[in-house]
N, C-alpha and C. Protein backbone atom coordinates (compact mmCIF):
# COMPACT_ATOMS: atom_id res chain seq x y z
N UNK A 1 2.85 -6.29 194.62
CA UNK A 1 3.72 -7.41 194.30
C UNK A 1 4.61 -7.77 195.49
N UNK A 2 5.03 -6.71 196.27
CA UNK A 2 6.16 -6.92 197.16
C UNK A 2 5.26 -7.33 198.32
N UNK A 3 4.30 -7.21 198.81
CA UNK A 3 3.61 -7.48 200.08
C UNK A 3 2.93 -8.82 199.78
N UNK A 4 2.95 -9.68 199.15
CA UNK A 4 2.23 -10.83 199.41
C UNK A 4 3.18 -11.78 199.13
N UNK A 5 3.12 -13.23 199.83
CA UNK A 5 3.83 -13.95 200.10
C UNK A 5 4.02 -14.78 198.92
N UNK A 6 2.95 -14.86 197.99
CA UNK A 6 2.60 -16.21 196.85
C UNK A 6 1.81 -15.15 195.97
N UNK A 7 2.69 -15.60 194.60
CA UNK A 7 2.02 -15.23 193.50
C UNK A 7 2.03 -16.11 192.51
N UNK A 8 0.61 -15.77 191.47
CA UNK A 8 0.08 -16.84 191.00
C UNK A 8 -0.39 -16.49 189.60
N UNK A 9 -0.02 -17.03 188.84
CA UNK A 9 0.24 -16.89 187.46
C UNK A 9 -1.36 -17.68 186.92
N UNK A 10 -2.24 -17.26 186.53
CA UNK A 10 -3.44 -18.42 186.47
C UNK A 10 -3.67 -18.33 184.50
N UNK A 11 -3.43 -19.84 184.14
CA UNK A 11 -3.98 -19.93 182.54
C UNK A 11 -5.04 -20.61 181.88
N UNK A 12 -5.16 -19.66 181.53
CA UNK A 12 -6.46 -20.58 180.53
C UNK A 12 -6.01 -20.94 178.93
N UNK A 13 -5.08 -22.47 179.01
CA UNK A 13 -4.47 -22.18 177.56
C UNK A 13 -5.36 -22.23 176.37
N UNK A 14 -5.89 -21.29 175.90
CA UNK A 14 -6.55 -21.13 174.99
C UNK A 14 -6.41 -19.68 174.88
N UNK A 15 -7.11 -18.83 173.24
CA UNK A 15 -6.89 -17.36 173.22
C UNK A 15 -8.19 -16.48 174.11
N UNK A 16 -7.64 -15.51 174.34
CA UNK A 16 -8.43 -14.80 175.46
C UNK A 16 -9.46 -14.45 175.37
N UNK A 17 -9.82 -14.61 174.10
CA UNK A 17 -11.72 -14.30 173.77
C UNK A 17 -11.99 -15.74 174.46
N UNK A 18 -11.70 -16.60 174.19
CA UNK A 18 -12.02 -17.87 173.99
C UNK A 18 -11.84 -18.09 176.07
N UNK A 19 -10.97 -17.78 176.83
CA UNK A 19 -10.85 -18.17 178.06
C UNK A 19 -11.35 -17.24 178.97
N UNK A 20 -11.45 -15.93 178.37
CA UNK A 20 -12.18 -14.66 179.64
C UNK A 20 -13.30 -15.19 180.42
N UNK A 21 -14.08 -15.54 179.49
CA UNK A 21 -15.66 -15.92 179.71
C UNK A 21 -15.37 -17.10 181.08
N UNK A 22 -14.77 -17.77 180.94
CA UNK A 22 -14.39 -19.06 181.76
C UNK A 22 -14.92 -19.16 182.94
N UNK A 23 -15.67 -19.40 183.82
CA UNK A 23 -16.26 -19.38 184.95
C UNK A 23 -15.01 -19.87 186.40
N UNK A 24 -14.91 -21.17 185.83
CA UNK A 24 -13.62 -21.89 186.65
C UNK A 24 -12.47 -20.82 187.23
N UNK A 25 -11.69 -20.20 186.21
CA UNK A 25 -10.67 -19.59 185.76
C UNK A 25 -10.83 -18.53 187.01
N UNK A 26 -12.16 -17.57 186.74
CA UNK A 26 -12.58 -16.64 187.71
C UNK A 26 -13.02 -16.50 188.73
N UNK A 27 -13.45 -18.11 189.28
CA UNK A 27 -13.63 -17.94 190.39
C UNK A 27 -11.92 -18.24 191.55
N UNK A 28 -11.59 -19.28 190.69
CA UNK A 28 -9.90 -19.13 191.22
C UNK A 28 -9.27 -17.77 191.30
N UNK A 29 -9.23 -16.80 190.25
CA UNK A 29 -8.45 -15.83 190.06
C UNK A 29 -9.26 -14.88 191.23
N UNK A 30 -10.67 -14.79 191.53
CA UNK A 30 -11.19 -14.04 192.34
C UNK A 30 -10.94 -14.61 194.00
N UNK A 31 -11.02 -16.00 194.62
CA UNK A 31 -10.70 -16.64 195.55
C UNK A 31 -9.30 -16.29 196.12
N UNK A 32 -8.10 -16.44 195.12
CA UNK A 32 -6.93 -16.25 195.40
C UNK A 32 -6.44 -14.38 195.38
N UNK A 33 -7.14 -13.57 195.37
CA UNK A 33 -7.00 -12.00 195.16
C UNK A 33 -7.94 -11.56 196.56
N UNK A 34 -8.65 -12.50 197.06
CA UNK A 34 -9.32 -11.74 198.20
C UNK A 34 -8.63 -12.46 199.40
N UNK A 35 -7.31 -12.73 199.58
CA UNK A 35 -6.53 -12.76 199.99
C UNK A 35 -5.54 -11.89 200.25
N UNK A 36 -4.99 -11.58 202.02
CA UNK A 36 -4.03 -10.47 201.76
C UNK A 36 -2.57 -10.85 201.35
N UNK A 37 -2.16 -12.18 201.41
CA UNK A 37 -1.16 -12.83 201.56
C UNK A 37 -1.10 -13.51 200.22
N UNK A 38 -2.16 -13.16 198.94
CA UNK A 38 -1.77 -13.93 197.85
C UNK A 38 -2.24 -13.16 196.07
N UNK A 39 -1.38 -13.42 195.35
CA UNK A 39 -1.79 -12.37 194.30
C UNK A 39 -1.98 -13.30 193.21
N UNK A 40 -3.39 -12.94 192.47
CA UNK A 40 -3.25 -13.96 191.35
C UNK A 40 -3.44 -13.06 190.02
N UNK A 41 -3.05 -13.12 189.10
CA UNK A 41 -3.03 -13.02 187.70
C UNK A 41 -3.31 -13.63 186.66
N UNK A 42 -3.65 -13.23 185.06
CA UNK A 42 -4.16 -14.08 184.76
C UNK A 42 -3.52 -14.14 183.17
N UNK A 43 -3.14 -15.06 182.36
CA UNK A 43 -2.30 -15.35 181.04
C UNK A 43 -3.17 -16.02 180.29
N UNK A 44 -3.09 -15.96 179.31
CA UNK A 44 -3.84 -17.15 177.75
C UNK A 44 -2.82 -17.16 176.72
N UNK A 45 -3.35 -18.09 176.10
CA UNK A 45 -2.59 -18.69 174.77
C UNK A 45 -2.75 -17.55 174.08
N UNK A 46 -1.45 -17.51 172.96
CA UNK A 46 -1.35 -16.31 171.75
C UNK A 46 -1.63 -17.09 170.91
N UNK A 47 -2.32 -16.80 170.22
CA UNK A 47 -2.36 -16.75 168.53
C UNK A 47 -1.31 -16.82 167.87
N UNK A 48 -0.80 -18.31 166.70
CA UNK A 48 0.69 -17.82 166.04
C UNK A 48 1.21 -16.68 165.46
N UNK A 49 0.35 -15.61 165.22
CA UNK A 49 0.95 -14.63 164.62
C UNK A 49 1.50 -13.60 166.27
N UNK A 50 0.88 -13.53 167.15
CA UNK A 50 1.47 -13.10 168.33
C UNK A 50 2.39 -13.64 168.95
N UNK A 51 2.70 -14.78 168.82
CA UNK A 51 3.33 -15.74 169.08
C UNK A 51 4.84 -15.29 168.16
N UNK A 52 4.86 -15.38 166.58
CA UNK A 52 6.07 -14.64 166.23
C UNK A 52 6.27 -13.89 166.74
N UNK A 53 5.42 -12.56 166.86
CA UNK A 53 5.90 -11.39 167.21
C UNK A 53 6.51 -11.26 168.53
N UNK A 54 5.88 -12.26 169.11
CA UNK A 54 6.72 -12.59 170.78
C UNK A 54 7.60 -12.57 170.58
N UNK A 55 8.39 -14.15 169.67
CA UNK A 55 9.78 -14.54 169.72
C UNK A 55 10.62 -13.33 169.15
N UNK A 56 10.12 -12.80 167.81
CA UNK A 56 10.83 -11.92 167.27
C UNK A 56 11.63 -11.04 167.81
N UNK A 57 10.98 -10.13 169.64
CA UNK A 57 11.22 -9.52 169.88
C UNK A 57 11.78 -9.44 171.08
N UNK A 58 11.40 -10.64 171.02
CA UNK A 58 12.07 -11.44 172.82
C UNK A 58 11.12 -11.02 173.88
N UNK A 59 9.93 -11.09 173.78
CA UNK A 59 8.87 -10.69 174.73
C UNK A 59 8.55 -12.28 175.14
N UNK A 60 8.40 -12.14 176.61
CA UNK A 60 8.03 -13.72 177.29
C UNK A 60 6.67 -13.71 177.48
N UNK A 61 6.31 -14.57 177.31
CA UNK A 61 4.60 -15.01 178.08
C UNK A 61 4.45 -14.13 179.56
N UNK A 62 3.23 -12.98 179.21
CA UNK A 62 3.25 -12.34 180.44
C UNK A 62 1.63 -12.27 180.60
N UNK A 63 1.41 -11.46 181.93
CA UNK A 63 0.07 -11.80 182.35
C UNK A 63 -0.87 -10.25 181.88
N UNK A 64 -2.25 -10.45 181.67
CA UNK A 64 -2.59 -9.46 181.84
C UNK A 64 -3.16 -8.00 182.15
N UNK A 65 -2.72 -8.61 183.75
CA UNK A 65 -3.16 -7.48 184.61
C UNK A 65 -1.94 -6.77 184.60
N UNK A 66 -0.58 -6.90 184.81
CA UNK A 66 0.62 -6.12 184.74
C UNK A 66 1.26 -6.18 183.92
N UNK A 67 1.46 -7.19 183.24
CA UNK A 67 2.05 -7.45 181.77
C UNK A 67 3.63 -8.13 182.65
N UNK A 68 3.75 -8.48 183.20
CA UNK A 68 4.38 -9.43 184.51
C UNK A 68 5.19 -11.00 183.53
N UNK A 69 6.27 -10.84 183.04
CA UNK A 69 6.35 -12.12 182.78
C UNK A 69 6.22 -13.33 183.58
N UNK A 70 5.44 -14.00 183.20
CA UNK A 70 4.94 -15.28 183.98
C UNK A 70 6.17 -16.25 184.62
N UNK A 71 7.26 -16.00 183.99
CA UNK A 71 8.41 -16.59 184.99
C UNK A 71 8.87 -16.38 185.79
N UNK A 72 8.25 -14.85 186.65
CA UNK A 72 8.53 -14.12 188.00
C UNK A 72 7.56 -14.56 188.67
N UNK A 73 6.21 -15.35 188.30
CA UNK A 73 5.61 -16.01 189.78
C UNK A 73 5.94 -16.89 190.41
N UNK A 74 5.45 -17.58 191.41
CA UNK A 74 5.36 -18.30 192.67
C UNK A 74 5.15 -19.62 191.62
N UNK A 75 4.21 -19.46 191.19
CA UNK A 75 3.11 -20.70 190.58
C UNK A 75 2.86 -20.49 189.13
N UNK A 76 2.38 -21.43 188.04
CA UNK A 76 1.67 -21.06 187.11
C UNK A 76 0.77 -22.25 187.13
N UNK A 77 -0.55 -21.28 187.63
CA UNK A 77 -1.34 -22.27 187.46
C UNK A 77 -2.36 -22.43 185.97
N UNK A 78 -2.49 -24.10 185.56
CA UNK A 78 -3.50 -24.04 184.26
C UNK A 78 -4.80 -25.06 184.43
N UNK A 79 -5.59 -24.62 184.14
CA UNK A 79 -7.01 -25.24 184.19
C UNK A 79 -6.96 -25.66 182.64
N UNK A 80 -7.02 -26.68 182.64
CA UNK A 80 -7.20 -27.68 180.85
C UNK A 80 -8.74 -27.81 180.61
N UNK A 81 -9.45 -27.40 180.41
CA UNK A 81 -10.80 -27.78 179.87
C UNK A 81 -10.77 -28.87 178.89
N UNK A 82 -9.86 -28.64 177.81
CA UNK A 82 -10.01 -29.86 177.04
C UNK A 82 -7.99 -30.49 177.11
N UNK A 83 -8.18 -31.42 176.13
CA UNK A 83 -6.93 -31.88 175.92
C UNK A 83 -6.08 -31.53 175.11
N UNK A 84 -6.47 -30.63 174.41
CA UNK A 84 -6.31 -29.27 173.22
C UNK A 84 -4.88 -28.37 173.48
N UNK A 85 -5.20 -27.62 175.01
CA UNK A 85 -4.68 -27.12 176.01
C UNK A 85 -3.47 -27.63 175.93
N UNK A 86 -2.96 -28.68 176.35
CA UNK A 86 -1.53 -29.24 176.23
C UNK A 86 -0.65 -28.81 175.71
N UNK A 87 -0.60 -29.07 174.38
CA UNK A 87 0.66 -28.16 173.39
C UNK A 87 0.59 -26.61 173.60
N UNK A 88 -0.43 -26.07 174.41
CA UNK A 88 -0.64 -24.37 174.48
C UNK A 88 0.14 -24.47 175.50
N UNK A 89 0.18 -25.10 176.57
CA UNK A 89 0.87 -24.69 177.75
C UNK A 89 2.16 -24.85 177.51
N UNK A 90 2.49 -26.29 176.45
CA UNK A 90 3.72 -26.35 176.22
C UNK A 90 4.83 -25.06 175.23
N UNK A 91 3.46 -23.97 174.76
CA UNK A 91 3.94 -23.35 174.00
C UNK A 91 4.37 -22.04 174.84
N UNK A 92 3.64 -21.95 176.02
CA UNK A 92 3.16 -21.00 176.89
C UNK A 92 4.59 -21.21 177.62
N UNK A 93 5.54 -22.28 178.03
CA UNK A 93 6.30 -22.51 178.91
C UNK A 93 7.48 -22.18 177.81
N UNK A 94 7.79 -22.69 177.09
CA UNK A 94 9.02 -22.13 176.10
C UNK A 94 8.74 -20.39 176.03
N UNK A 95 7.67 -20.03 175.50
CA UNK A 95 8.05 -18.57 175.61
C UNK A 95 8.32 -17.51 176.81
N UNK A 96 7.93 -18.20 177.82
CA UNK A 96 8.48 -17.69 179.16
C UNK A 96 9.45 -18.01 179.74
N UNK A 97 10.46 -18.78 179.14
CA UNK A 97 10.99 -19.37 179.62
C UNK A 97 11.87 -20.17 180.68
N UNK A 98 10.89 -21.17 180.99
CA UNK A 98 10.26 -21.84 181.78
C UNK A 98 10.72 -23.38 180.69
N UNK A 99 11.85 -24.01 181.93
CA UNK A 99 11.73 -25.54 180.48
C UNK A 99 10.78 -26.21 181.26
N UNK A 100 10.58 -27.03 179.61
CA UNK A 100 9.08 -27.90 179.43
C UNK A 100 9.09 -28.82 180.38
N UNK A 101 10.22 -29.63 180.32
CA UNK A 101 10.33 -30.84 181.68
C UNK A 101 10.58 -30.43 182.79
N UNK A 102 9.70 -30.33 183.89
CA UNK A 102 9.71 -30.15 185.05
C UNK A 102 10.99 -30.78 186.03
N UNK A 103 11.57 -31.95 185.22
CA UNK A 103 12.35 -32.50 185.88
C UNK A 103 13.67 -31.43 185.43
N UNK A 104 13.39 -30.56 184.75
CA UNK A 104 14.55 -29.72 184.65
C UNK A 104 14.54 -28.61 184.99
N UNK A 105 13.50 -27.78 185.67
CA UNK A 105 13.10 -26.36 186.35
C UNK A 105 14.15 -27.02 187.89
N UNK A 106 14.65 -25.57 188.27
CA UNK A 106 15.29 -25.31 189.49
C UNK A 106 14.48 -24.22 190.19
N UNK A 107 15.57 -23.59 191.30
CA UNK A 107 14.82 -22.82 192.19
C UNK A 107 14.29 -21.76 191.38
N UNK A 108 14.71 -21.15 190.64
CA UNK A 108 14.05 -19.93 189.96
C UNK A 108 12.66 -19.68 189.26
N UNK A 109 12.39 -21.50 188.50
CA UNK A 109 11.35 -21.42 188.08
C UNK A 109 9.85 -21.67 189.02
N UNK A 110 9.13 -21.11 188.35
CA UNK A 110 7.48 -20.63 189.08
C UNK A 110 7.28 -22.70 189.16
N UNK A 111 6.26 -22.96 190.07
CA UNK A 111 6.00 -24.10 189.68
C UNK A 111 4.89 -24.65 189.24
N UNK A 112 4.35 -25.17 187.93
CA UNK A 112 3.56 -25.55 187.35
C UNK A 112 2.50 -26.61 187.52
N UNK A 113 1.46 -25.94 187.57
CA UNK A 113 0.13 -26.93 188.56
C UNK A 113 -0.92 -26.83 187.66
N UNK A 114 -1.30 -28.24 187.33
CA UNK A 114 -2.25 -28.37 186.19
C UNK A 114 -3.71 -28.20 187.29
N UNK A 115 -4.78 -28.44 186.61
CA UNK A 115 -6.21 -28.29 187.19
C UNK A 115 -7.27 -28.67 186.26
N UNK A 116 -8.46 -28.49 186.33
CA UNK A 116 -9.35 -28.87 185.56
C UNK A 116 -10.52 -29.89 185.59
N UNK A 117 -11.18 -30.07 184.13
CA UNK A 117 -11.95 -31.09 183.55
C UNK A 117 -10.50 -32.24 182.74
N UNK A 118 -9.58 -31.67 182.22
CA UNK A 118 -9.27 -32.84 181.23
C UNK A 118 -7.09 -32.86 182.35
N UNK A 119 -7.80 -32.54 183.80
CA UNK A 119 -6.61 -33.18 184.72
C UNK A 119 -6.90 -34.42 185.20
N UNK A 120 -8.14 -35.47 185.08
CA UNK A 120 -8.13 -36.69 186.34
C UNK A 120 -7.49 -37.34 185.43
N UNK A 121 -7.14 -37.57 184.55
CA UNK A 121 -6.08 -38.10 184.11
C UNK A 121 -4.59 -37.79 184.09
N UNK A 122 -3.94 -37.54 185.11
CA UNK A 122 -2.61 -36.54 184.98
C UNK A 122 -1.81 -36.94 184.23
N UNK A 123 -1.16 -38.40 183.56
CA UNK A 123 -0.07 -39.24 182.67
C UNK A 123 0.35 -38.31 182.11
N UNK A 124 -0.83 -37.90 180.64
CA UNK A 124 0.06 -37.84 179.32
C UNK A 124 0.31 -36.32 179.68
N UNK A 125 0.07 -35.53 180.59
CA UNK A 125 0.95 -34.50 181.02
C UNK A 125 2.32 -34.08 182.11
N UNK A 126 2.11 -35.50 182.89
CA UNK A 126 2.82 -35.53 184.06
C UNK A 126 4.65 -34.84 183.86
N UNK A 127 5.30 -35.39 182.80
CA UNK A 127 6.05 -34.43 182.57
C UNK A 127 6.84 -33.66 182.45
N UNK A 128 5.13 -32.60 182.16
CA UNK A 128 5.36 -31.20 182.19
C UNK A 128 5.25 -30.53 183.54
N UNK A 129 4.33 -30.93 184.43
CA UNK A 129 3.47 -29.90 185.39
C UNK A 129 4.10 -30.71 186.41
N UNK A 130 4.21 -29.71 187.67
CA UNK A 130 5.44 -30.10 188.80
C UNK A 130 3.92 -30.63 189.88
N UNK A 131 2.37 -30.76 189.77
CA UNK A 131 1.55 -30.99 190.33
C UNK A 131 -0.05 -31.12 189.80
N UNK A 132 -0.41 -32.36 190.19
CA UNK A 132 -1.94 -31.76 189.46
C UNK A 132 -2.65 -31.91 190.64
N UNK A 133 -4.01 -31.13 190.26
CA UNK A 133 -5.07 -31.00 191.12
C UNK A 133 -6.20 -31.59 190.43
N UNK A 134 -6.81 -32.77 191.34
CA UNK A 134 -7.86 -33.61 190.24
C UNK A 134 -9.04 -33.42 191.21
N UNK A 135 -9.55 -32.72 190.79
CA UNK A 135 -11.21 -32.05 191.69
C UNK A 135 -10.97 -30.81 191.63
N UNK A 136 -11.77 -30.18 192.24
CA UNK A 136 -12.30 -28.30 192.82
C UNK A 136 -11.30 -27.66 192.64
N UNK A 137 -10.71 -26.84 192.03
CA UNK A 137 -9.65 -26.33 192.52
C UNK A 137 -9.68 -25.64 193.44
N UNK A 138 -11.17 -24.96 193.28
CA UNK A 138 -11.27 -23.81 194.93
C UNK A 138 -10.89 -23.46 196.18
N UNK A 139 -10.84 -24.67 196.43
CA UNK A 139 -9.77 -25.09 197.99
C UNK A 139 -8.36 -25.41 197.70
N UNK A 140 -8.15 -26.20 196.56
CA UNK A 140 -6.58 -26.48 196.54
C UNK A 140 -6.11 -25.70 196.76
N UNK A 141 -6.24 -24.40 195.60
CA UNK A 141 -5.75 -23.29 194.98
C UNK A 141 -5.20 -22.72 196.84
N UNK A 142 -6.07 -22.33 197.33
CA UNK A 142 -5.89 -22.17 199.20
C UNK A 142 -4.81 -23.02 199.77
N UNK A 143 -4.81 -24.58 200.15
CA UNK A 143 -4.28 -24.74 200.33
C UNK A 143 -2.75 -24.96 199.49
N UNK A 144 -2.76 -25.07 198.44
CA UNK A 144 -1.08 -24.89 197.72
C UNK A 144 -0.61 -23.72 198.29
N UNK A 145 -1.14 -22.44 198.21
CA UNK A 145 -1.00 -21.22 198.69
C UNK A 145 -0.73 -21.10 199.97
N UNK A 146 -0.88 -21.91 201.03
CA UNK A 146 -0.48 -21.91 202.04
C UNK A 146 0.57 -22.62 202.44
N UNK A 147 1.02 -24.07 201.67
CA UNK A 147 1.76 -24.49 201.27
C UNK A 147 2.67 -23.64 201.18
N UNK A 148 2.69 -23.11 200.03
CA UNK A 148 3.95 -22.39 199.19
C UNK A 148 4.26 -21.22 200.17
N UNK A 149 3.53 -20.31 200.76
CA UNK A 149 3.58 -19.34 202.16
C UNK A 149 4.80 -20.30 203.25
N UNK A 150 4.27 -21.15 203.61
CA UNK A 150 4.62 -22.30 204.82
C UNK A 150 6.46 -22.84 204.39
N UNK A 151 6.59 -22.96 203.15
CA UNK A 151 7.53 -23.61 202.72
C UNK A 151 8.57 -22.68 202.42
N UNK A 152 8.28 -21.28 201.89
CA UNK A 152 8.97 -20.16 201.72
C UNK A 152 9.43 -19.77 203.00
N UNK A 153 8.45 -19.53 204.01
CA UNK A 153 8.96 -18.85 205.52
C UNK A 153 10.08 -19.92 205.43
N UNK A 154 9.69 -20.99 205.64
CA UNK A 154 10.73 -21.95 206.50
C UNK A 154 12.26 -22.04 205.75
N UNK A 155 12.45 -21.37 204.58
CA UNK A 155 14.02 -21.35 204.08
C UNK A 155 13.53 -22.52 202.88
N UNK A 156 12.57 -23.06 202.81
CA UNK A 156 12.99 -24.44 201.97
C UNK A 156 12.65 -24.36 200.53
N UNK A 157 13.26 -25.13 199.73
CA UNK A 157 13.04 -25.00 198.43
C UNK A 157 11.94 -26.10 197.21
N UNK A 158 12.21 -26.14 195.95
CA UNK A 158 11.55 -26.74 195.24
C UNK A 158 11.10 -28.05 195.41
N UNK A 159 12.31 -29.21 196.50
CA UNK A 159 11.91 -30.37 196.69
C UNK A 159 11.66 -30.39 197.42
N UNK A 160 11.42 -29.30 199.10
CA UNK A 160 10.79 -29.30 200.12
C UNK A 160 9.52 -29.20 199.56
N UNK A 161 9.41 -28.24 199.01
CA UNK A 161 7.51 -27.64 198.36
C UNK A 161 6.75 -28.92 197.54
N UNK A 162 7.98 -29.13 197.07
CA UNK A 162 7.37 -30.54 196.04
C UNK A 162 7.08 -31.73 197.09
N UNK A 163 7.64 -32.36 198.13
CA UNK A 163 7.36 -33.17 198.97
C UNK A 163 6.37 -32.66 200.08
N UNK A 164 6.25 -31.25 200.19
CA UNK A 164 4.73 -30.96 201.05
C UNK A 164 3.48 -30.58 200.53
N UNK A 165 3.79 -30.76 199.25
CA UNK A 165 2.54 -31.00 198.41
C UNK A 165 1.88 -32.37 198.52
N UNK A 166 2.67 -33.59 198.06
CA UNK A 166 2.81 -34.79 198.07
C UNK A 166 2.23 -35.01 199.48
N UNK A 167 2.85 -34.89 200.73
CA UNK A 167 2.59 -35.44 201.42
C UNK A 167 0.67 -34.66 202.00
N UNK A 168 0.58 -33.76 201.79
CA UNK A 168 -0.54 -32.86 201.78
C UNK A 168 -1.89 -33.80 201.19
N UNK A 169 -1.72 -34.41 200.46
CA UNK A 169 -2.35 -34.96 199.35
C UNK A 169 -3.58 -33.93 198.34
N UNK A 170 -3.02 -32.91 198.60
CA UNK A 170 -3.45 -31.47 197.93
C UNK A 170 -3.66 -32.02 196.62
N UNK A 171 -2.58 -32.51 196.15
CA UNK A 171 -2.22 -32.42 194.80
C UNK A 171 -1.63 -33.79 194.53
N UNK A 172 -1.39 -34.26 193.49
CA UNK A 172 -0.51 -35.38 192.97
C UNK A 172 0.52 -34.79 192.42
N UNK A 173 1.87 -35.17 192.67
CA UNK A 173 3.03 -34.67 192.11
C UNK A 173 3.77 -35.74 191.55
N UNK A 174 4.16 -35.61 190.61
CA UNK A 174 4.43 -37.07 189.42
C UNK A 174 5.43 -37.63 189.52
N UNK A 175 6.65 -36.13 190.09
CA UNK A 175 8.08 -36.58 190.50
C UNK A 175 8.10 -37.56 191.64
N UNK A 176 7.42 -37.66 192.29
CA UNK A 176 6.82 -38.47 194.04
C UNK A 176 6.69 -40.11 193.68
N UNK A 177 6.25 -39.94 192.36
CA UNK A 177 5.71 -41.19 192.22
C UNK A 177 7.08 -42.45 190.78
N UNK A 178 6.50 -43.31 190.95
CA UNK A 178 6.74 -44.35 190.19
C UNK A 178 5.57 -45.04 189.40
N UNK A 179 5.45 -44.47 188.17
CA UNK A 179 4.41 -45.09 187.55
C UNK A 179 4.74 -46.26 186.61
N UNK A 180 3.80 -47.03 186.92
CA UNK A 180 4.04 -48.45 186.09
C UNK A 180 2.63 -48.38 185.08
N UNK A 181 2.97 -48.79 183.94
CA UNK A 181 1.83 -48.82 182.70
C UNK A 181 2.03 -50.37 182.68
């Protein structure tokens, strides 16, 4: 944990029978771990009855290779397969807490990067997620990571990272923009 520069929270919001299998998921989580400079992990949606037992006990959304609450990474990254996913992540971010509107996370919080099949549309999530990635993630995932490496050395914070994403064109970042419907 202490030797790598960027850590990376990776979700598949859905339950973990249902996201292990995931091909996408694993080749990110395997890409970003054969790295010496970057650690990735991996979280899924609970089930409501785990989900009480979370709140009940005050347990946050954690990952499960260390059991790591997901609000101590770098990143949380989510791959949406469907449009389903949405309210999971939104459920996924309250229990870690992590607020839902991005326009209200500060320096402390991890920053939230959508991905996927059901991201080329970024709107009706924009938000939530402080970035989307609309294609491969394979390479993004690299370059955000170097990004976030690059932006950390240099002293700078959430709206530095957020504007060298943007300008990167890595990613689309929603705060950057002015959308007109």
């Amino acid at each position: 944990w202490e030797s790598v520069a960027v850590r990376w929270a990776l979700m598949y919001p859905d339950a973990y029978e249902i996201g292990l299998p995931n091909q996408g998921l694993q080749i990110l989580y395997e890409g970003l771990n054969e790295r010496d400079d970057v650690l990735a992990e991996r979280t899924y949606a609970v089930w409501p009855d785990m989900e009480a037992q979370m709140r009940e006990h005050r347990i946050p959304q954690f990952t499960v290779e260390s059991h790591r609450p997901v609000a101590a990474f770098d990143v949380l990254g989510v791959s949406f397969p469907t449009e389903l996913g949405y309210t999971n992540l939104l459920t996924a971010l309250d229990l870690a807490g992590i607020p839902l509107h991005a326009a209200n996370r500060g320096e402390g919080h991890p920053l939230v990067v959508a991905g996927g099949h059901c991201s080329f549309n970024p709107e009706p999530m924009a938000d939530f997620v402080d970035a989307v990635v609309m294609g491969d993630g394979e390479v993004a995932v690299l370059r955000l990571s170097d990004l976030i490496r690059d932006v950390k050395a240099a002293g700078g914070g959430r709206a530095e990272l957020l504007d060298a994403i943007a300008a990167s064109g890595v990613a689309y970042v929603p705060s950057r923009y002015e959308v007109s419907y």
